[in-house]
C-alpha atoms as a PDB file:
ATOM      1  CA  UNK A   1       0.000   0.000   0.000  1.00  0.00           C
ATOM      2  CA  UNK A   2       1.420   3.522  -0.862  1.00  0.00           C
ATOM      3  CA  UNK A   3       2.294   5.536   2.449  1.00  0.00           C
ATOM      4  CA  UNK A   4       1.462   9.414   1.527  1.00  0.00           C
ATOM      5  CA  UNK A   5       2.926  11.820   4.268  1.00  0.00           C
ATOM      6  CA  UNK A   6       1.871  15.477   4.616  1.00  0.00           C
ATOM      7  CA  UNK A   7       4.141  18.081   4.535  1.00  0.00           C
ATOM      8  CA  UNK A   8       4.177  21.601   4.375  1.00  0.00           C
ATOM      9  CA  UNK A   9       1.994  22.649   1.847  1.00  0.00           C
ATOM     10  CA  UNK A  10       2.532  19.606   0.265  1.00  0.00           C
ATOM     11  CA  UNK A  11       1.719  15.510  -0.287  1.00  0.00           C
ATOM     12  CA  UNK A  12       4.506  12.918  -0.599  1.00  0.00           C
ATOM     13  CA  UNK A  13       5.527  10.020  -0.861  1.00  0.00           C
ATOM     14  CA  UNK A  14       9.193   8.168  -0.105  1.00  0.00           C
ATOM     15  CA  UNK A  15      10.738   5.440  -0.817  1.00  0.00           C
ATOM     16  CA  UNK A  16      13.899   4.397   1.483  1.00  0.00           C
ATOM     17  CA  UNK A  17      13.573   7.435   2.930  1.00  0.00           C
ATOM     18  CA  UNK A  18      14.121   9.729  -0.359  1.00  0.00           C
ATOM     19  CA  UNK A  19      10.572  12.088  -1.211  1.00  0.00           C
ATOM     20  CA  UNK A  20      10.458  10.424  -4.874  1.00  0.00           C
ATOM     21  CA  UNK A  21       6.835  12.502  -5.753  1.00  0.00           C
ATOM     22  CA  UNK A  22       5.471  15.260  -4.271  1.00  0.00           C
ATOM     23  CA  UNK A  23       2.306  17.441  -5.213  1.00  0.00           C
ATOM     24  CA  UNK A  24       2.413  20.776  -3.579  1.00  0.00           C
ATOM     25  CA  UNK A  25      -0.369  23.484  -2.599  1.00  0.00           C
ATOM     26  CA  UNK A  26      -0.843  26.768  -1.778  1.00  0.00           C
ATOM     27  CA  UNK A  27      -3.397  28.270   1.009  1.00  0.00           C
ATOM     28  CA  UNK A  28      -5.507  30.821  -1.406  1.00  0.00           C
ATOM     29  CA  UNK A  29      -7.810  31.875   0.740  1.00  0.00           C
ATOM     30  CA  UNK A  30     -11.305  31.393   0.831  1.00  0.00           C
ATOM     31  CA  UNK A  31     -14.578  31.391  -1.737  1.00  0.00           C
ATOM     32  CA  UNK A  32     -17.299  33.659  -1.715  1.00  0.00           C
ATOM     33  CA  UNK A  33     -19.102  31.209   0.548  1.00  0.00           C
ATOM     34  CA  UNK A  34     -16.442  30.804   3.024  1.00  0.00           C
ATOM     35  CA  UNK A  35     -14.932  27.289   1.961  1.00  0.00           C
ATOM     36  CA  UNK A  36     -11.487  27.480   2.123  1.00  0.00           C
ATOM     37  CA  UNK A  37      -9.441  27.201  -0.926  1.00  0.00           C
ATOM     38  CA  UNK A  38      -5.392  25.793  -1.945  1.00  0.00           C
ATOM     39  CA  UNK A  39      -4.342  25.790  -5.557  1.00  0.00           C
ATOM     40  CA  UNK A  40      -2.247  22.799  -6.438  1.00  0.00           C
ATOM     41  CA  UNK A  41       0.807  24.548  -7.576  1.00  0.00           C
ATOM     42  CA  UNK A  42       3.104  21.260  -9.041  1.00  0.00           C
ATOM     43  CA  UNK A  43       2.719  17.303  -9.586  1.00  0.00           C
ATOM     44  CA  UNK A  44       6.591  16.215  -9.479  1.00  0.00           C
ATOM     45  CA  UNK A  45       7.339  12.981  -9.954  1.00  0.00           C
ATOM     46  CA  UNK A  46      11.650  12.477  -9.813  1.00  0.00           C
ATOM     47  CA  UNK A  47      13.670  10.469 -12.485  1.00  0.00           C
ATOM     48  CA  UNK A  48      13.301   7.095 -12.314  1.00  0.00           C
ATOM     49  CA  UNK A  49       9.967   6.939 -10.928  1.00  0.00           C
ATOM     50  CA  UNK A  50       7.522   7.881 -13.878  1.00  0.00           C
ATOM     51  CA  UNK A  51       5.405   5.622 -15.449  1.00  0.00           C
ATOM     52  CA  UNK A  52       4.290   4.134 -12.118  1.00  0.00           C
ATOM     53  CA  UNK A  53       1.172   6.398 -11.396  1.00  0.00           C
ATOM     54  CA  UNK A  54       2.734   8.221  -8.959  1.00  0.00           C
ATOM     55  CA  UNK A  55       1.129  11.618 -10.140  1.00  0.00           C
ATOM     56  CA  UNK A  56      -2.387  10.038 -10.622  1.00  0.00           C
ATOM     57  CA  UNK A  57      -1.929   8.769  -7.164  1.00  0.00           C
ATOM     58  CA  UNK A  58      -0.813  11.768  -5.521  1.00  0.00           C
ATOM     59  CA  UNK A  59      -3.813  13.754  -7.282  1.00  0.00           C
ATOM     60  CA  UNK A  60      -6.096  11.206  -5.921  1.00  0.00           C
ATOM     61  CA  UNK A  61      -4.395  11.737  -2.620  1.00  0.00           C
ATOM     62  CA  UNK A  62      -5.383  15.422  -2.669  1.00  0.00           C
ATOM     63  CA  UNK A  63      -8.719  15.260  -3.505  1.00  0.00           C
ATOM     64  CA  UNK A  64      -9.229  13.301  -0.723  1.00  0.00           C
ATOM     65  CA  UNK A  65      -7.537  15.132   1.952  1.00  0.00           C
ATOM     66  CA  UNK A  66     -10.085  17.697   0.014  1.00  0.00           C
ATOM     67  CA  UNK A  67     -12.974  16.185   0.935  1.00  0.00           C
ATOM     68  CA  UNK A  68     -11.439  15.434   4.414  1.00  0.00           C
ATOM     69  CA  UNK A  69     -10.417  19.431   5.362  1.00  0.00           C
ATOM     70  CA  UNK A  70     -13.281  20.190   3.135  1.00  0.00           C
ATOM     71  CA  UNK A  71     -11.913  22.408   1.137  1.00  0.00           C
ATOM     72  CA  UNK A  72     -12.025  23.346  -2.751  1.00  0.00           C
ATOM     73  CA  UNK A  73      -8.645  22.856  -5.324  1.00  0.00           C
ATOM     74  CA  UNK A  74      -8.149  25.508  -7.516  1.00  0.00           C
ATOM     75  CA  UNK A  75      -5.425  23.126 -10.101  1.00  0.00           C
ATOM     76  CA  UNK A  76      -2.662  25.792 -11.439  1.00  0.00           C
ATOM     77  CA  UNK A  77      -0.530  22.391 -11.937  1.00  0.00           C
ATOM     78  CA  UNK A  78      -1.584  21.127 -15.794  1.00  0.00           C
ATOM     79  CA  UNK A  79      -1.519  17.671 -15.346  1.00  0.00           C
ATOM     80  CA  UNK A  80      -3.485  18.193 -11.633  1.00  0.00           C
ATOM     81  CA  UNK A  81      -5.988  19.817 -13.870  1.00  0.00           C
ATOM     82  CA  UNK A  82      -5.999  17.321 -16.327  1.00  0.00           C
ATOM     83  CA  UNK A  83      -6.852  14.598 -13.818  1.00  0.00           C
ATOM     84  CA  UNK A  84      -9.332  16.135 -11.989  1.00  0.00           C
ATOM     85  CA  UNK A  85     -11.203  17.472 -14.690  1.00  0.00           C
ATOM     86  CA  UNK A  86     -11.486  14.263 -16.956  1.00  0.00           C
ATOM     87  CA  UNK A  87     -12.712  12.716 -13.533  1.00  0.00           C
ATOM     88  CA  UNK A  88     -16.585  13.313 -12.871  1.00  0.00           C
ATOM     89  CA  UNK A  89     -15.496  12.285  -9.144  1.00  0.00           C
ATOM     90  CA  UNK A  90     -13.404  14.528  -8.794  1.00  0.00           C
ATOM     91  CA  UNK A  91     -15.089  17.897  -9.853  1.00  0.00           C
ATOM     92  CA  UNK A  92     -16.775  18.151  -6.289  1.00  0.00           C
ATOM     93  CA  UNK A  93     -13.604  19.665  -5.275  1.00  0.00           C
ATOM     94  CA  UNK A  94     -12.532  21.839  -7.778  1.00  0.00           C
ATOM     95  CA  UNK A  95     -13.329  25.412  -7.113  1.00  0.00           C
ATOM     96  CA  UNK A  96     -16.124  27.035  -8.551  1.00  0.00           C
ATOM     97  CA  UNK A  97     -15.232  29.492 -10.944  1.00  0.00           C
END
């Protein structure tokens, strides 16, 4: 099972203790309703580690510690963005815009 750790302003995960992917946020406030906000800034996954799902996992990974804090993503990251908006699932947590 992948171990995700929480950082600051950010979601990783290790491997012999080396961070090998890490998606980092920003606090941005809050909407007009008062639901607090983060934009996902980057998705990085280091050398040697891509084609594993690692990015798709850590994007999953935020959307639920979304749903846990409940708070909304606003994705500045392209492939975050990607994800969660080609998921139906997902789009709960995106921002309203």
């Amino acid at each position: 099972m992948d171990e995700f750790k929480l950082g600051n302003n950010e979601i990783y995960m290790e491997e012999n203790g080396e961070v090998i992917a890490r998606i980092q946020f920003v606090p941005s406030g809050s909407d007009e309703n008062g639901k607090e906000l983060i934009t996902v800034k980057h998705t990085i996954v280091n050398e040697g580690h891509n084609g594993k799902g690692l990015g798709k996992k850590l994007v999953n990974r935020i959307v639920e510690y979304a749903k846990e804090e409940n708070i909304a993503i606003i994705p500045e990251c392209t492939y975050a963005k990607k994800v969660l908006e080609s998921n139906e699932e997902f789009r709960e947590v995106l921002a309203k815009r």
